[in-house]
Protein backbone atom coordinates (compact mmCIF):
# COMPACT_ATOMS: atom_id res chain seq x y z
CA UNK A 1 -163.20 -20.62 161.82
CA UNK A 2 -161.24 -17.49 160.29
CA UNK A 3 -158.29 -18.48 158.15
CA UNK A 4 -154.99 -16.09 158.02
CA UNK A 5 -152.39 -15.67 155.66
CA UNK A 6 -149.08 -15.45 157.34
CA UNK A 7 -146.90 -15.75 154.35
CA UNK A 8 -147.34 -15.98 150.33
CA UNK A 9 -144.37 -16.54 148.22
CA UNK A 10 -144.56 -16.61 144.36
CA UNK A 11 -142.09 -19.54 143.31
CA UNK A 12 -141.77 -19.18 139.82
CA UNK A 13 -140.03 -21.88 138.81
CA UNK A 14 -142.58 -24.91 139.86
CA UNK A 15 -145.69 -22.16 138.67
CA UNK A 16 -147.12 -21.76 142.23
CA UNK A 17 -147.86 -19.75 145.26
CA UNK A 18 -146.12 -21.25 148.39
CA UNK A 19 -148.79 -19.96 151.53
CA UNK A 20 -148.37 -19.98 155.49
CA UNK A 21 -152.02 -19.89 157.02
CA UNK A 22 -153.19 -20.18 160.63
CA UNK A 23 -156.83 -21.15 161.09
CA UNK A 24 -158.36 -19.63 164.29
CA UNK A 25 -160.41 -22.63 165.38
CA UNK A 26 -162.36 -21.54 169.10
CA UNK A 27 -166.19 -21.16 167.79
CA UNK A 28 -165.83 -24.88 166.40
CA UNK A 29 -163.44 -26.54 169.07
CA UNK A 30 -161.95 -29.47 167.28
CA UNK A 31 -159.38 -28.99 164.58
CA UNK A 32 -161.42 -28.52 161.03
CA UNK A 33 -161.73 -30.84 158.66
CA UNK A 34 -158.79 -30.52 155.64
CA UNK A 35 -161.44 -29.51 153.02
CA UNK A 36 -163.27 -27.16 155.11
CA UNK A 37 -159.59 -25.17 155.41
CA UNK A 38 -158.91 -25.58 152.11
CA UNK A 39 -162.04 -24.39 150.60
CA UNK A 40 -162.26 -20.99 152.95
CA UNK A 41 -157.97 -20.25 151.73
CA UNK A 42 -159.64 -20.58 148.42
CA UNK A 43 -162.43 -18.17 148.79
CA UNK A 44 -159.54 -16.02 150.79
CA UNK A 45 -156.66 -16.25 147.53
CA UNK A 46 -159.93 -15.99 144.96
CA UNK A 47 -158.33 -19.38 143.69
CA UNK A 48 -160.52 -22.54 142.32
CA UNK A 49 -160.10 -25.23 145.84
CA UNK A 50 -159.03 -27.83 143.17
CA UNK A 51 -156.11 -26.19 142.68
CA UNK A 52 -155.22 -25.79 146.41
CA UNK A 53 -153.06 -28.59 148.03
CA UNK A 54 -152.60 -28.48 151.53
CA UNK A 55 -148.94 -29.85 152.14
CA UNK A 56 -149.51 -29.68 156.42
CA UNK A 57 -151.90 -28.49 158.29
CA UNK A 58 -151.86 -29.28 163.00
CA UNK A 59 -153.41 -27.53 165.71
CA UNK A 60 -150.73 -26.26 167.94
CA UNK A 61 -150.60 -28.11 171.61
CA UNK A 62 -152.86 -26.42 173.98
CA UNK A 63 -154.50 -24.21 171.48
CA UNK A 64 -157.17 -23.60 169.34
CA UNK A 65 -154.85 -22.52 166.59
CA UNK A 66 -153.64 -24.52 163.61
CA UNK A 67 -150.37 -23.93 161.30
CA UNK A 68 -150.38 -25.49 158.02
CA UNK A 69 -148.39 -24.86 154.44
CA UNK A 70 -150.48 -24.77 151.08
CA UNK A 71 -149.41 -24.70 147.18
CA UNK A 72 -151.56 -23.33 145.16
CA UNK A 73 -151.09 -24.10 141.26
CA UNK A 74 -151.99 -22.28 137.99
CA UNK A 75 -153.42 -25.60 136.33
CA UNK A 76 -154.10 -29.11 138.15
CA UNK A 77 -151.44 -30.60 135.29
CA UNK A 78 -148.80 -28.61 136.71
CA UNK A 79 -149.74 -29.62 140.46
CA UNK A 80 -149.97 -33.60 139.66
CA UNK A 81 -146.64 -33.35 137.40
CA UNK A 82 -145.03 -32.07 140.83
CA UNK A 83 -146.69 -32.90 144.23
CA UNK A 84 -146.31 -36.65 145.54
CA UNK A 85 -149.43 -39.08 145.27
CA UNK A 86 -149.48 -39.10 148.87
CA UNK A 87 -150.22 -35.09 148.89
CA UNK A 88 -152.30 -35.51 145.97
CA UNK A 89 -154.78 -38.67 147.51
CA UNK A 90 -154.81 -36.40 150.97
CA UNK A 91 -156.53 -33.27 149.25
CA UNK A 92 -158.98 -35.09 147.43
CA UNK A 93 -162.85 -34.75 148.73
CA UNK A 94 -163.69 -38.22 150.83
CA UNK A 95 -165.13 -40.94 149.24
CA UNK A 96 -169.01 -41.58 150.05
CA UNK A 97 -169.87 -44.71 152.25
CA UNK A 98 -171.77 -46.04 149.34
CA UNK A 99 -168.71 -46.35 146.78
CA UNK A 100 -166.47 -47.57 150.04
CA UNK A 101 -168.79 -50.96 150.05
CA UNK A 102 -168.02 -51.54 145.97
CA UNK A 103 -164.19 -51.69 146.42
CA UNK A 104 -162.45 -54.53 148.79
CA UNK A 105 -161.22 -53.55 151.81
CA UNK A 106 -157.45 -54.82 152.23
CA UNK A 107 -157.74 -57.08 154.71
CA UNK A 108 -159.94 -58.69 152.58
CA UNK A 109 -157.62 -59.33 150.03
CA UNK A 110 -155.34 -60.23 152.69
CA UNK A 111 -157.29 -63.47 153.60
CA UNK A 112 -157.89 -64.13 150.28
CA UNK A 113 -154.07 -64.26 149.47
CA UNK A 114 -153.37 -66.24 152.22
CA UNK A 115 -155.89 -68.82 151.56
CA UNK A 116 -154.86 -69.42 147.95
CA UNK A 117 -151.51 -69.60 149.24
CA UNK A 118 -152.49 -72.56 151.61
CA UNK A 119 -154.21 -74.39 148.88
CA UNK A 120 -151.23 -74.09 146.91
CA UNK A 121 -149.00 -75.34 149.49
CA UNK A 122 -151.18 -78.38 150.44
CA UNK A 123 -151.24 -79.51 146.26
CA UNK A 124 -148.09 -79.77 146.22
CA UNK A 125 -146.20 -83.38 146.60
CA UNK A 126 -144.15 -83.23 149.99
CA UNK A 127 -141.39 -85.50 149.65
CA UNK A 128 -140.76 -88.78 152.33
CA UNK A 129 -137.46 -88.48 154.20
């Protein structure tokens, strides 16, 4: 995988370095994983990868090439005051299968919800016609 910077932009006013980057993908095949790109445009900028967020990042149809937009921030404070959650939760290293299996999956809940609202619906009093 060799990363290139296409463009680097110094936007002052949000303290942080807008980059284009293609990632030259044919010795692994598939499209890398997000923290594998973001960790080698680290070692490239000589940045800290926690301070990298990779805004988009998609292999180009028919390619092995990829096109993706980064931000890269002077402090993490700075990049949580201004990128979205979604950006944020996206660039975060994936949880381990073990600490998947403490939380409760959604659908989960989902059941849950919908049984208690059953059993409130049967206790209460329906009224004769």
């Amino acid at each position: 995988m060799k990363v290139k910077i296409v463009s680097e932009k110094e936007n002052v006013l949000l303290k942080r370095k807008e980059v284009v980057f293609e990632v030259n993908h044919q010795d692994v095949g598939s499209t890398p994983p997000r923290m594998e790109v973001k960790k080698a445009l680290a070692n490239l900028l000589g940045v800290d990868q926690d301070l990298v967020f990779i805004k988009r990042y998609e292999t180009k149809t028919g390619t092995l090439t990829a096109l993706g937009r980064a931000n890269i921030y002077s402090n993490i404070e700075q990049a949580k005051s201004i990128e979205p959650e979604y950006i944020l939760k996206r660039n975060l290293p994936p949880v381990p299968q073990e600490e998947k299996g403490k939380e409760t999956p959604k659908e989960e809940m989902k059941e849950e919800e919908m049984k208690e609202k059953k059993e409130e619906s049967s206790e209460e009093p329906k009224e004769e016609q």
